[in-house]
N, C-alpha and C. Protein backbone atom coordinates (compact mmCIF):
# COMPACT_ATOMS: atom_id res chain seq x y z
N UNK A 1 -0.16 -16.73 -3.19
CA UNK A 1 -0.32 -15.94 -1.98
C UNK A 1 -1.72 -15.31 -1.96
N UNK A 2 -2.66 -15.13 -0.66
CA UNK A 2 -3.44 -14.83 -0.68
C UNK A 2 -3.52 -13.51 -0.39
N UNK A 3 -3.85 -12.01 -0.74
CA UNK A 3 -3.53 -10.93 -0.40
C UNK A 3 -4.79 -10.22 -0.80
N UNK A 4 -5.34 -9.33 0.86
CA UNK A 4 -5.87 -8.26 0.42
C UNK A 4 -5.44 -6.38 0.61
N UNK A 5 -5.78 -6.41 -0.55
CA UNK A 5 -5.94 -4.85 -0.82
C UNK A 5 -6.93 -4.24 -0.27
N UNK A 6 -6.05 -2.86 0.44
CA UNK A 6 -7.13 -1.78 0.89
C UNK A 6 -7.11 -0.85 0.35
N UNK A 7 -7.91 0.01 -0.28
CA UNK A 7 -8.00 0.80 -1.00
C UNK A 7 -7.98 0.13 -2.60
N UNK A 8 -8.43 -0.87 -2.75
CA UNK A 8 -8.67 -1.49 -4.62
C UNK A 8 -9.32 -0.88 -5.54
N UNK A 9 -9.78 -0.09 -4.94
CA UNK A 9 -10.64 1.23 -5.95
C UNK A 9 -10.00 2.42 -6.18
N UNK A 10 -8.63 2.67 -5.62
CA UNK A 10 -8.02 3.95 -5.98
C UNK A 10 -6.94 3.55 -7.19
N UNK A 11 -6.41 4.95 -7.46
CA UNK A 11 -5.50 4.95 -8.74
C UNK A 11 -4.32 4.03 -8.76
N UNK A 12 -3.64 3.46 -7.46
CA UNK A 12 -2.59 2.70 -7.06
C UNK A 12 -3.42 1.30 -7.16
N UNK A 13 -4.22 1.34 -6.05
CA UNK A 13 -5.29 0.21 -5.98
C UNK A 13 -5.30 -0.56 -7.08
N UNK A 14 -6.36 -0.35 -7.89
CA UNK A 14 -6.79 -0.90 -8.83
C UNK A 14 -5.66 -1.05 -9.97
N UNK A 15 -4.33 -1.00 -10.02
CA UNK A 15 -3.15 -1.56 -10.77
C UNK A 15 -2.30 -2.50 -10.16
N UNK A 16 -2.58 -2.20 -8.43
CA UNK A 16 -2.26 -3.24 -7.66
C UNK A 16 -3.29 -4.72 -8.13
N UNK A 17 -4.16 -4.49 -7.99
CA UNK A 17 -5.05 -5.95 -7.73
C UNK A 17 -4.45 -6.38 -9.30
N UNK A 18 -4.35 -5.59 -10.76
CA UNK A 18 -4.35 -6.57 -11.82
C UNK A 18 -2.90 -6.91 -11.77
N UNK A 19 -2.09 -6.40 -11.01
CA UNK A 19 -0.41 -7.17 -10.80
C UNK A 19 -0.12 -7.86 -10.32
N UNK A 20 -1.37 -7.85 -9.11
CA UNK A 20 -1.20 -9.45 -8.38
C UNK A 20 -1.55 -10.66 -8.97
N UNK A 21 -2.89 -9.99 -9.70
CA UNK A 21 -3.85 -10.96 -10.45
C UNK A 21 -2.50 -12.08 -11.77
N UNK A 22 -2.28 -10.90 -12.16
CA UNK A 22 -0.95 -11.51 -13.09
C UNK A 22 0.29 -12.19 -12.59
N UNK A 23 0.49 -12.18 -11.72
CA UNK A 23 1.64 -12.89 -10.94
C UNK A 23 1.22 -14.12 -10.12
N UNK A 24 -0.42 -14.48 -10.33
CA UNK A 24 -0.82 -15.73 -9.67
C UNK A 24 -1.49 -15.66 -8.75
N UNK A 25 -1.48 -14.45 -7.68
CA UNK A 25 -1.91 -14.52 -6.40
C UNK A 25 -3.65 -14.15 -6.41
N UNK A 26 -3.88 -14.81 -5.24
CA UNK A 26 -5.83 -14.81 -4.95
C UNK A 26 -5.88 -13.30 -4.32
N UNK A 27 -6.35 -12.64 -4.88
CA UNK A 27 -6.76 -11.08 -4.34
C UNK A 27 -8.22 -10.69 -3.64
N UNK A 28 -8.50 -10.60 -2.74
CA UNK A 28 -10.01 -10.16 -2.36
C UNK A 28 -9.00 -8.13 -1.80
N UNK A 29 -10.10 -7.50 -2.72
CA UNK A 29 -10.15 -6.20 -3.06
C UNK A 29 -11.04 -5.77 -2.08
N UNK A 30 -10.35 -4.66 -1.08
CA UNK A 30 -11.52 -4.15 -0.39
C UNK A 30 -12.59 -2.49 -0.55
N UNK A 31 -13.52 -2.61 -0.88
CA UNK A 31 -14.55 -1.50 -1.33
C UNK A 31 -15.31 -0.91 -0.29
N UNK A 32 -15.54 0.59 -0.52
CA UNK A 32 -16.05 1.13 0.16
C UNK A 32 -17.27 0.53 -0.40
N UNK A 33 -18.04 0.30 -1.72
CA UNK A 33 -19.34 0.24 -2.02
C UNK A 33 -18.97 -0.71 -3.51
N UNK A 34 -19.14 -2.32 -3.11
CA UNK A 34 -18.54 -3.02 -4.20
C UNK A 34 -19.48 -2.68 -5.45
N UNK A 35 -20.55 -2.87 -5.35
CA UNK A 35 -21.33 -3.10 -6.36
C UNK A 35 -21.46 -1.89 -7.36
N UNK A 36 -20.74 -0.69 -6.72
CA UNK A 36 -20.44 0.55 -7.98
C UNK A 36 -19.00 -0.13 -7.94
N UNK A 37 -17.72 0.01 -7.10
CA UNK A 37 -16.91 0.38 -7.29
C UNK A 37 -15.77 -0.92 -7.91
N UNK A 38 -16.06 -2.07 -7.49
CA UNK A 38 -15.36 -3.38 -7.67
C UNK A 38 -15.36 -3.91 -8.98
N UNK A 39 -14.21 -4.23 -9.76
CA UNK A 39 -14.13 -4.56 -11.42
C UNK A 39 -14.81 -5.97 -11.80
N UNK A 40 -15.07 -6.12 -13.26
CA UNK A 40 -15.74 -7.06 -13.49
C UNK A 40 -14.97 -8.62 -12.78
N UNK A 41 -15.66 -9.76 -12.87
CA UNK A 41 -15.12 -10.43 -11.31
C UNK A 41 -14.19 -11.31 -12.59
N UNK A 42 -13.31 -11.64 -12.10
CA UNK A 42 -12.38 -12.30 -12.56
C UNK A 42 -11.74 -13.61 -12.04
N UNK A 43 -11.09 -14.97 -12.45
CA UNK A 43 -10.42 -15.53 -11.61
C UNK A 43 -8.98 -15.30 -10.56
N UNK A 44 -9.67 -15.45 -9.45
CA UNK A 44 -9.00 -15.43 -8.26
C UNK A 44 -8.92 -14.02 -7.85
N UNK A 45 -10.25 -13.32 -7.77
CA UNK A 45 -10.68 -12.01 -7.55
C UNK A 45 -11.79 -12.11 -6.60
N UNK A 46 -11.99 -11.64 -5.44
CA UNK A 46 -12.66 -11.52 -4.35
C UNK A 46 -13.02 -10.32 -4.04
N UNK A 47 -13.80 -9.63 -4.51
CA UNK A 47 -14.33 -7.90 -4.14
C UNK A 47 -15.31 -8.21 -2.87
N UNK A 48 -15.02 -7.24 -1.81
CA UNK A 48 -15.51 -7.33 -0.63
C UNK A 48 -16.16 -5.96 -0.11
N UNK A 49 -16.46 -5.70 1.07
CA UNK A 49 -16.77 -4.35 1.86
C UNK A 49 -15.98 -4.18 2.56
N UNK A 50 -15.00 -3.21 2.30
CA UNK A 50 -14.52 -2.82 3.49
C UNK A 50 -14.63 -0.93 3.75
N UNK A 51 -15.00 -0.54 5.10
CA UNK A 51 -14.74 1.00 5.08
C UNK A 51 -13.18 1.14 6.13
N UNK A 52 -13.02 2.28 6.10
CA UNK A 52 -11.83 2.47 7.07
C UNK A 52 -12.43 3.04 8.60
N UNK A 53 -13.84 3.23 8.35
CA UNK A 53 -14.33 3.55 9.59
C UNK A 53 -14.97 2.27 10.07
N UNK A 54 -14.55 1.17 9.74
CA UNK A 54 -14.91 0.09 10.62
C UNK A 54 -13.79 -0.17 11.36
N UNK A 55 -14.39 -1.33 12.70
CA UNK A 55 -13.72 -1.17 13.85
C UNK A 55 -12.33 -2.34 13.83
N UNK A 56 -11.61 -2.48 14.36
CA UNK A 56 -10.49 -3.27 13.81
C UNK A 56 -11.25 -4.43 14.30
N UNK A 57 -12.09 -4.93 15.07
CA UNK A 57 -12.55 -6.17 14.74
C UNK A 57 -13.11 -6.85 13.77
N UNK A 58 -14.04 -5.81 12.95
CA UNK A 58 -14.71 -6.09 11.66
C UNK A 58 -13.70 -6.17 10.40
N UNK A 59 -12.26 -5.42 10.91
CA UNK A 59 -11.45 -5.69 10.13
C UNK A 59 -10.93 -6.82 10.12
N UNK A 60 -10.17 -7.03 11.38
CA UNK A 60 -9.69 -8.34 11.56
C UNK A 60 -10.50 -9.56 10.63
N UNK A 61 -11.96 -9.57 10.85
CA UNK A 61 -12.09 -10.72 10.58
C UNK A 61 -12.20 -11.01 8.68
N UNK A 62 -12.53 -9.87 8.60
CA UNK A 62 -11.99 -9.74 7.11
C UNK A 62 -10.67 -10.10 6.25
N UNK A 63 -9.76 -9.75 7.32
CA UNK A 63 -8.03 -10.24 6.73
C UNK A 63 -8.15 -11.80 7.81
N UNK A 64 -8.85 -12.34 8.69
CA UNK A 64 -8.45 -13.66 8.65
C UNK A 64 -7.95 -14.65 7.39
N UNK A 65 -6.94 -15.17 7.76
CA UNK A 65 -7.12 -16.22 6.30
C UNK A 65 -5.95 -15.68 5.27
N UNK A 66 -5.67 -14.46 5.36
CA UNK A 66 -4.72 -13.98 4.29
C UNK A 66 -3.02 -14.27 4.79
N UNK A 67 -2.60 -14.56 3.55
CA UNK A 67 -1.06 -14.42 4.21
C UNK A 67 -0.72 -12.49 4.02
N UNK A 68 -1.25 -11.95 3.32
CA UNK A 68 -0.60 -10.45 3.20
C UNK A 68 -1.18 -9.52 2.97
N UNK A 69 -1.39 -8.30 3.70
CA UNK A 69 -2.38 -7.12 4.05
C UNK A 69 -1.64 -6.13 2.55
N UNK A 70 -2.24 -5.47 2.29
CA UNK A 70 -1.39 -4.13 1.38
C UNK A 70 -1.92 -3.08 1.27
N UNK A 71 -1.67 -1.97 1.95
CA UNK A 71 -2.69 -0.65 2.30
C UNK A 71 -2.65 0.05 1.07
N UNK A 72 -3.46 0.61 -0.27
CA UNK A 72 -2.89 1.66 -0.75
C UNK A 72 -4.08 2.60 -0.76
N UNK A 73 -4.61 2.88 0.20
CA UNK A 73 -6.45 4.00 0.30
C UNK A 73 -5.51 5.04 1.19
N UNK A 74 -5.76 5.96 0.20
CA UNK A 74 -5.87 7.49 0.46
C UNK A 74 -6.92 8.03 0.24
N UNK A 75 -7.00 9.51 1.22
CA UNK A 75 -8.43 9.91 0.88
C UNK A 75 -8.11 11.54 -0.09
N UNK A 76 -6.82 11.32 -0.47
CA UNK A 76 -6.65 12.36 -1.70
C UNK A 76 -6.75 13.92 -0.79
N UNK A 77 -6.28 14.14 0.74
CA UNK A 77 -6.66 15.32 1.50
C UNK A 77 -8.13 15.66 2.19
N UNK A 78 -9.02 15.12 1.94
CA UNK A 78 -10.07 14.63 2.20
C UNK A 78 -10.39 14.48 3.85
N UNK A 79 -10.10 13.44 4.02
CA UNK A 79 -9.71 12.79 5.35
C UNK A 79 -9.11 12.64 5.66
N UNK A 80 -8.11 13.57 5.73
CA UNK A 80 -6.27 12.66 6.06
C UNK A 80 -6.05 11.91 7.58
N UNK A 81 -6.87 12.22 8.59
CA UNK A 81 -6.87 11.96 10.21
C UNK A 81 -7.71 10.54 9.65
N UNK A 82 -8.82 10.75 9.23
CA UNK A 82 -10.10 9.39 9.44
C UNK A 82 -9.40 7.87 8.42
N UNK A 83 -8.50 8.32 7.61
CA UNK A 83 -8.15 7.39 6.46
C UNK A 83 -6.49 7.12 6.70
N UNK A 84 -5.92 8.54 6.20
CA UNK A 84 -4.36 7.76 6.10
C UNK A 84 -3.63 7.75 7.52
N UNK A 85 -4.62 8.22 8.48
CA UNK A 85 -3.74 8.37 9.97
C UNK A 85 -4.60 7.00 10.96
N UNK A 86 -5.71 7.29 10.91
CA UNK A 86 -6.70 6.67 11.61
C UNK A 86 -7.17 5.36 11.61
N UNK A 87 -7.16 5.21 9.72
CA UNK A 87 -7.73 3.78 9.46
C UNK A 87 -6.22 3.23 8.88
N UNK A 88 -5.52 3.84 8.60
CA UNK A 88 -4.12 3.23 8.50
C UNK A 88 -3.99 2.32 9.38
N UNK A 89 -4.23 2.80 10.54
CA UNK A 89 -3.18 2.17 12.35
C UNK A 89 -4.39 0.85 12.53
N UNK A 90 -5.84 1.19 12.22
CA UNK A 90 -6.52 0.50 12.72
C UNK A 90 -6.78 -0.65 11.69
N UNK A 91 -5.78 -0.59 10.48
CA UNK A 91 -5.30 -1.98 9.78
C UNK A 91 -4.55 -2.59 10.15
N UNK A 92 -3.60 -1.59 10.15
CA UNK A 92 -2.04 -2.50 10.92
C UNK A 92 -2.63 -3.39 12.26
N UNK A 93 -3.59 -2.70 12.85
CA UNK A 93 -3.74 -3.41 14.34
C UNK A 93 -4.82 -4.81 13.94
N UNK A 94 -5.49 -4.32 13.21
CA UNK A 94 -6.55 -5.49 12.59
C UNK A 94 -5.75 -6.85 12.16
N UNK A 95 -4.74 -6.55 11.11
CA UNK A 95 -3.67 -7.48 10.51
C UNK A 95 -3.00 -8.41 11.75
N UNK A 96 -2.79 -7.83 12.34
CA UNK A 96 -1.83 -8.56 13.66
C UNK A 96 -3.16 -8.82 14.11
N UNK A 97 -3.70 -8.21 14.66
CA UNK A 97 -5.41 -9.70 15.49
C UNK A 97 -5.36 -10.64 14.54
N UNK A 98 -5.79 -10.43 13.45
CA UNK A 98 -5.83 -11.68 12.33
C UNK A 98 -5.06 -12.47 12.30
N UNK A 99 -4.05 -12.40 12.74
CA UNK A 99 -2.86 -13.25 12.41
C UNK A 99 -2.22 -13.45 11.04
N UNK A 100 -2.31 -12.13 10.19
CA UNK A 100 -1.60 -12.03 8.87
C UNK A 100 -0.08 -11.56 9.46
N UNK A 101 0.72 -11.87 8.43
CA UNK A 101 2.66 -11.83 8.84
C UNK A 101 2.52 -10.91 7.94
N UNK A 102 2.53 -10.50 7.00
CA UNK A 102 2.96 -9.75 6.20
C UNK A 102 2.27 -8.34 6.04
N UNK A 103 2.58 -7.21 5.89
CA UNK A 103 1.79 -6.03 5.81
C UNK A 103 2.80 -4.75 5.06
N UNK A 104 1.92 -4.35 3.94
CA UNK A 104 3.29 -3.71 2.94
C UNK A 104 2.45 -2.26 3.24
N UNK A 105 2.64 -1.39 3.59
CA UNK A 105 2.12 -0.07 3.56
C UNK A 105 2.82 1.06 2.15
N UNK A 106 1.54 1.94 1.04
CA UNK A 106 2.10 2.46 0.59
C UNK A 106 2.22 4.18 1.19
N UNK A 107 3.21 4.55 1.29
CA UNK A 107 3.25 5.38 1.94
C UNK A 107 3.89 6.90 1.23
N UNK A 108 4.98 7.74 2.00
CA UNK A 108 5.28 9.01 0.66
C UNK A 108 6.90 8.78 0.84
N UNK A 109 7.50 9.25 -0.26
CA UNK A 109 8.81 9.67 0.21
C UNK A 109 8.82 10.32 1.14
N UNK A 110 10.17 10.09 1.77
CA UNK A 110 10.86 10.70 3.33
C UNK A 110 9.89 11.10 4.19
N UNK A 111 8.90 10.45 4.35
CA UNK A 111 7.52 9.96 5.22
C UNK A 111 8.48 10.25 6.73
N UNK A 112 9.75 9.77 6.73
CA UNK A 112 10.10 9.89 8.09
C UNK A 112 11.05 11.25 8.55
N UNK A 113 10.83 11.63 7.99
CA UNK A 113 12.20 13.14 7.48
C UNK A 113 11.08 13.88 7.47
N UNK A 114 10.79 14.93 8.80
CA UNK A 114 9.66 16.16 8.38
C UNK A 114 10.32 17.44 7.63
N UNK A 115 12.25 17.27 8.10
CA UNK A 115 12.48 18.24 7.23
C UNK A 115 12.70 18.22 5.90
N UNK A 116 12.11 17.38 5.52
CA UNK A 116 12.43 17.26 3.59
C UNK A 116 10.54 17.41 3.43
N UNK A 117 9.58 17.32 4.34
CA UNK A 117 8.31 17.52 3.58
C UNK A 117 7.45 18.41 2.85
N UNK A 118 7.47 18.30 1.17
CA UNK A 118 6.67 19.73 0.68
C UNK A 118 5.50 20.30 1.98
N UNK A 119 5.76 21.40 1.49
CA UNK A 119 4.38 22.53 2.17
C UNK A 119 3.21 22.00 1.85
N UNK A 120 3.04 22.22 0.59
CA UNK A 120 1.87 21.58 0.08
C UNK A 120 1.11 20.63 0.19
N UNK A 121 1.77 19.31 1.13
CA UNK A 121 1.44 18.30 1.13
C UNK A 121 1.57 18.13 2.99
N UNK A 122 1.81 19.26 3.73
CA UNK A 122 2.51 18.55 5.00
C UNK A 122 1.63 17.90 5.81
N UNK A 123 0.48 18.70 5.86
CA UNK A 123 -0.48 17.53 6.63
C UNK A 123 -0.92 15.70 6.19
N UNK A 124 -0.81 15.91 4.83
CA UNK A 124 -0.34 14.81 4.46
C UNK A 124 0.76 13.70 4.74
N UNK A 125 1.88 14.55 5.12
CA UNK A 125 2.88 13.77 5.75
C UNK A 125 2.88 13.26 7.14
N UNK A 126 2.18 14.60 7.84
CA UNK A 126 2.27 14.00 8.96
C UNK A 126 1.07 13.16 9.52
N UNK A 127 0.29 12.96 8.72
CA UNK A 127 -0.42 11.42 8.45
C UNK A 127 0.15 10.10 8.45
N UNK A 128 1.05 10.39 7.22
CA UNK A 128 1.92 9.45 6.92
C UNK A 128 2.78 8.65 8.10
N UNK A 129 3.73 10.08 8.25
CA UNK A 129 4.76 9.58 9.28
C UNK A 129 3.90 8.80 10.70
N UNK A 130 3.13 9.40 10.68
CA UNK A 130 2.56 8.63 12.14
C UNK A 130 2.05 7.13 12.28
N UNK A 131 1.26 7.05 11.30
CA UNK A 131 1.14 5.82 10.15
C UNK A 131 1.79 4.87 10.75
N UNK A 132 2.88 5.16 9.64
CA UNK A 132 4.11 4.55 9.65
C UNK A 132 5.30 4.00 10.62
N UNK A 133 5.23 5.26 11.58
CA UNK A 133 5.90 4.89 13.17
C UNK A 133 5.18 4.29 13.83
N UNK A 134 3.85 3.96 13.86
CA UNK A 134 3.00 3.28 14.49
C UNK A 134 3.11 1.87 14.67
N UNK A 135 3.05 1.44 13.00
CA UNK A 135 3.29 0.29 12.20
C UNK A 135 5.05 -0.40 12.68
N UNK A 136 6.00 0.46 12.22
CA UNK A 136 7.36 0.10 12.95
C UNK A 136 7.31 0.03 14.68
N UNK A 137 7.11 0.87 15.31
CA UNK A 137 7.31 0.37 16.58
C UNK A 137 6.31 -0.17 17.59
N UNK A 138 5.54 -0.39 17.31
CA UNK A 138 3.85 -1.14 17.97
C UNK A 138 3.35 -2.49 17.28
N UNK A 139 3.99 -2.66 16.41
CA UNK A 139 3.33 -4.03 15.95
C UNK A 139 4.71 -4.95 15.76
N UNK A 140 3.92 -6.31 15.44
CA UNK A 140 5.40 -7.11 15.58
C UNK A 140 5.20 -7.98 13.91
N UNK A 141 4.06 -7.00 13.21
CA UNK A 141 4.28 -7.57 11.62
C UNK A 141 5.66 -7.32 11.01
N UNK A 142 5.52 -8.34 9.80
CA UNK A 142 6.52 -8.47 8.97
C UNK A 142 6.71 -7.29 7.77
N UNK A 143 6.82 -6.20 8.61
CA UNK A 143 6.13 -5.28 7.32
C UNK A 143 7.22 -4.76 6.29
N UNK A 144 6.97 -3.78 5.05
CA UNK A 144 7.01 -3.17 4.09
C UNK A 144 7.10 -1.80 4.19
N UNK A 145 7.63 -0.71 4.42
CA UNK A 145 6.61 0.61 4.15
C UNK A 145 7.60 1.00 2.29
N UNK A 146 6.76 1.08 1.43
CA UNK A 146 7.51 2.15 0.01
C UNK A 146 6.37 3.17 0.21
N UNK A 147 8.27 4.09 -0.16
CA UNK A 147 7.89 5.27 -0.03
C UNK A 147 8.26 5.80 -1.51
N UNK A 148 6.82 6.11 -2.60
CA UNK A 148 7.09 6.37 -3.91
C UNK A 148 7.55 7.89 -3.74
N UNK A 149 8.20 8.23 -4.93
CA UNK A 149 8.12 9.59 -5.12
C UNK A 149 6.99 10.10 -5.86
N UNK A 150 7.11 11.55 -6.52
CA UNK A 150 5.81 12.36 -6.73
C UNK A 150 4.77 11.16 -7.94
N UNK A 151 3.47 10.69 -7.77
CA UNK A 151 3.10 10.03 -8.32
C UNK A 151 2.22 10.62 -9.93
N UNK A 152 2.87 9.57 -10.99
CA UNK A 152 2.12 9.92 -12.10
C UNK A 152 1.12 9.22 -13.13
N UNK A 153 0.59 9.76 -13.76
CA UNK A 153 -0.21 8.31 -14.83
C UNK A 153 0.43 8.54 -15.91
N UNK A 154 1.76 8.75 -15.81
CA UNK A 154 2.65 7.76 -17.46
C UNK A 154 2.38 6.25 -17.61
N UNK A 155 2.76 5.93 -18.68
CA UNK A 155 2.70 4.46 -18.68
C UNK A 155 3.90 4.20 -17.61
N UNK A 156 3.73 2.43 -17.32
CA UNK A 156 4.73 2.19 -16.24
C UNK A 156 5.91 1.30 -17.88
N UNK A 157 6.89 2.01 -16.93
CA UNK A 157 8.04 1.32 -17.21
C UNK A 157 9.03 -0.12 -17.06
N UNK A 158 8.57 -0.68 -15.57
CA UNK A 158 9.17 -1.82 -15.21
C UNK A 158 10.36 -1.42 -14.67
N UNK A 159 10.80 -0.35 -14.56
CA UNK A 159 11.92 0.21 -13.99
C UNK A 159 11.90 1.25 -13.06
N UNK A 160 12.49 0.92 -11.78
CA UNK A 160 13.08 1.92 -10.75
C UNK A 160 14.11 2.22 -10.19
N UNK A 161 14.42 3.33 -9.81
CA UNK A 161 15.82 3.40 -8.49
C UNK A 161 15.28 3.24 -7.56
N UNK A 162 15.88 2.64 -6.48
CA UNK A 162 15.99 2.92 -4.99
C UNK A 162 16.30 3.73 -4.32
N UNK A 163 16.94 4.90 -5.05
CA UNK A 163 17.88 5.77 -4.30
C UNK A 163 17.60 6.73 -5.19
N UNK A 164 16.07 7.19 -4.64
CA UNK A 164 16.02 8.62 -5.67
C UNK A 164 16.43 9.82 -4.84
N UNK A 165 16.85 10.94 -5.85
CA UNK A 165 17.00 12.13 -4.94
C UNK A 165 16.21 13.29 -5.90
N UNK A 166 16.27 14.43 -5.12
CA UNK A 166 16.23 15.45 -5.35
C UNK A 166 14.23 15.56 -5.50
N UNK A 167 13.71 15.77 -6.30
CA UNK A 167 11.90 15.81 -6.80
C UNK A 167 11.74 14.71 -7.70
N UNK A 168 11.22 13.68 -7.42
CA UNK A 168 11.57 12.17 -7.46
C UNK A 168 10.37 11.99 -7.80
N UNK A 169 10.17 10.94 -9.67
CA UNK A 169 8.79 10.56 -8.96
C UNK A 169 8.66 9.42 -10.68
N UNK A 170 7.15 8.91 -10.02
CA UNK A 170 6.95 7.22 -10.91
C UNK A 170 5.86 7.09 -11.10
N UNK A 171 5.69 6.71 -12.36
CA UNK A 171 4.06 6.10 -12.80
C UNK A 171 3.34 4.75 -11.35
N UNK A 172 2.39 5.46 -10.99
CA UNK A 172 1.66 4.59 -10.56
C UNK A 172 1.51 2.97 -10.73
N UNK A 173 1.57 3.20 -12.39
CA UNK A 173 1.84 0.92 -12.45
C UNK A 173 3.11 0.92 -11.90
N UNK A 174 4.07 1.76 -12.24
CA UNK A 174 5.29 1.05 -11.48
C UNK A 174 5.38 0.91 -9.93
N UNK A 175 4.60 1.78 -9.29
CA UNK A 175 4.45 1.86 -8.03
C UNK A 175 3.63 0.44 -7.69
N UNK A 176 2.56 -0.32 -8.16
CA UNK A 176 1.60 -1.06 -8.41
C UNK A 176 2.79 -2.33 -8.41
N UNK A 177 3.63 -2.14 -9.22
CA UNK A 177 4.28 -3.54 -10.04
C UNK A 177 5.16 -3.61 -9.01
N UNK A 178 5.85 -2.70 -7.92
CA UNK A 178 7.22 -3.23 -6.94
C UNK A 178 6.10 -3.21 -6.03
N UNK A 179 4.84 -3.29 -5.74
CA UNK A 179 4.04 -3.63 -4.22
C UNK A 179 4.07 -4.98 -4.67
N UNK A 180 3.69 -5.35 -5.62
CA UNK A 180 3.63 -7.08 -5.75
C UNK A 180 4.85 -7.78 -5.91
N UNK A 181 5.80 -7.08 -6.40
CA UNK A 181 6.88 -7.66 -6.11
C UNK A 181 7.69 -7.31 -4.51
N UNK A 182 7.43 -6.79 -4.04
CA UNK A 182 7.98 -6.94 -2.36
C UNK A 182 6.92 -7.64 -2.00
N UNK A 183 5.86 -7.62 -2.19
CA UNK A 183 4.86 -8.64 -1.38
C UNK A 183 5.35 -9.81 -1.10
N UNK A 184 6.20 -10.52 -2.52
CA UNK A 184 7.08 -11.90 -2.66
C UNK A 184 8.38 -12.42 -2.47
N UNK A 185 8.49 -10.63 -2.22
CA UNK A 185 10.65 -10.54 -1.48
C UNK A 185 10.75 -11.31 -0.54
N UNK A 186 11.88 -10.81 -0.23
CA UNK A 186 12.91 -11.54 1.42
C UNK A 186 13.00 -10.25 2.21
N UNK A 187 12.14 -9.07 1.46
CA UNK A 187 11.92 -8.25 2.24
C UNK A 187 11.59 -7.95 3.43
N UNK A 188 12.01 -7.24 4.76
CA UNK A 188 10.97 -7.42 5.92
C UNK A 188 11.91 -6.69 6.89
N UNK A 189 10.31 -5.89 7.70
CA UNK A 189 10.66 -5.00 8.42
C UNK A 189 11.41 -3.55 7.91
N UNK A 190 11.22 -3.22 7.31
CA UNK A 190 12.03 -1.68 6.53
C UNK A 190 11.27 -1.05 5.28
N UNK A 191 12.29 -0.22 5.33
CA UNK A 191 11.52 0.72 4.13
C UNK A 191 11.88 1.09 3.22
N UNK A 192 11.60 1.53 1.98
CA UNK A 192 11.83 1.51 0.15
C UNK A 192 11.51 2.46 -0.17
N UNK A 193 11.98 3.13 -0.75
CA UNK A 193 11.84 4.75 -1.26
C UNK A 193 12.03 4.25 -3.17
N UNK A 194 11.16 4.64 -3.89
CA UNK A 194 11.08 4.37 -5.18
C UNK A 194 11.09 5.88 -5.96
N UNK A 195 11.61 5.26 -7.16
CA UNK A 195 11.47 6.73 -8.16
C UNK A 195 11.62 6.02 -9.49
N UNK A 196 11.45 6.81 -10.18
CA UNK A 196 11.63 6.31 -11.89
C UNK A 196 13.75 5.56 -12.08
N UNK A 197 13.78 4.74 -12.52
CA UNK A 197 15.35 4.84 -12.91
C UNK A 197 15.80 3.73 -13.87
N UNK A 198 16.71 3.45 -13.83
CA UNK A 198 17.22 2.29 -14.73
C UNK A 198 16.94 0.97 -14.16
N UNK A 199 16.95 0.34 -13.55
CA UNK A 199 16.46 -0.39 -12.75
C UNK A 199 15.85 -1.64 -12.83
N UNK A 200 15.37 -3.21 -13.38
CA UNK A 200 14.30 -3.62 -13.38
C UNK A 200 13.61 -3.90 -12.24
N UNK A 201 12.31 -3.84 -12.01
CA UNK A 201 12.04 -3.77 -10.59
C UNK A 201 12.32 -5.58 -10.14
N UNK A 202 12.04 -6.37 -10.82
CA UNK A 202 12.41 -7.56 -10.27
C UNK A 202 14.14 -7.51 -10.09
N UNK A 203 14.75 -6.95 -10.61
CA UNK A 203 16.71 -7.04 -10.29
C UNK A 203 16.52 -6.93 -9.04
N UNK A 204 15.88 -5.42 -8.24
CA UNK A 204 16.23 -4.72 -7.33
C UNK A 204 15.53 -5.25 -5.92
N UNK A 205 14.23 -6.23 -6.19
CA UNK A 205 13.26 -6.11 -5.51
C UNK A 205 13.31 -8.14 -5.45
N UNK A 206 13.79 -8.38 -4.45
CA UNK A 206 14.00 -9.83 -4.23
C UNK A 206 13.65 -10.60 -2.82
């Protein structure tokens, strides 16, 4: 499968591209500034330019050619309007010009539930959620949205629940390791809420 990553330079990012890399698939990684930020080049590794303030045409023609888009660029609070609200939508819309089917968005827990969203994070969410409703009811991709819980840099486990509750949350590779594995599911159209659990992510994720 041919798949690019947006955001390949962040903490999700860049565990995404070596999970794909390991599972076979051709990855072109998209960079704000390759030549600092893009890893040493590897087979079936494609580091590119991409910003989120480009226009969905310059996007589009960038995801021509791919079978599967995979958003994981956050701007860490930063930009939450210009990045996870703004350039979110203007992927999703890029992806569909292109004619890519597939589009996995990483997104937050209960992204769609404003009454479960920490304080701390709410403008964040409501980034998210908009995102996300955008993506579900305006486009006619084949999409993805996981929604991890609180994210960490433990080692990854290979294991998740689906059905986390309560303050929920997962090492980043594991978050990394079920984007490439729904990338290859029978997944489509819906959404995945992840957390640490017993789980193997290939059992759950088909």
């Amino acid at each position: 499968m041919k798949v690019f990553v947006i955001g390949a330079h962040g903490q999700v990012g860049q565990q995404l591209v070596q999970s794909l890399l390991a599972q076979g698939d051709t990855v072109t990684g998209g960079y704000r500034d390759p030549a600092t930020q893009a890893p040493a080049a590897a087979p079936r590794l494609i580091s590119t330019k991409l910003d989120l303030d480009d226009t969905i045409g310059q996007m589009a023609s960038l995801f021509t050619g791919q079978d599967a888009v995979a958003f994981a660029a956050g701007s860490r609070g930063k930009a939450l309007l210009r990045v996870d609200l703004d350039g979110a939508i203007k992927a999703e819309r890029a992806a569909e010009q292109a004619g890519v089917q597939r589009f996995v968005m990483l997104s937050a827990l209960n992204a769609e539930q404003p009454g479960q969203w920490p304080a701390a994070l709410y403008d964040y969410y409501i980034a998210k959620y908009y995102a996300d409703e955008w993506l579900k009811r305006n486009t006619q991709l084949n999409y993805v949205i996981v929604q991890p819980g609180a994210l960490t840099n433990d080692a990854g486990t290979g294991k998740v629940t689906l059905t986390p509750a309560g303050t929920a949350a997962i090492p980043r590779a594991d978050v990394a390791a079920a984007i490439a594995a729904v990338l290859h599911s029978s997944l489509q159209r819906t959404t995945i809420k992840l957390a640490s659990g017993p789980d193997l992510i290939s059992d759950v994720i088909k």
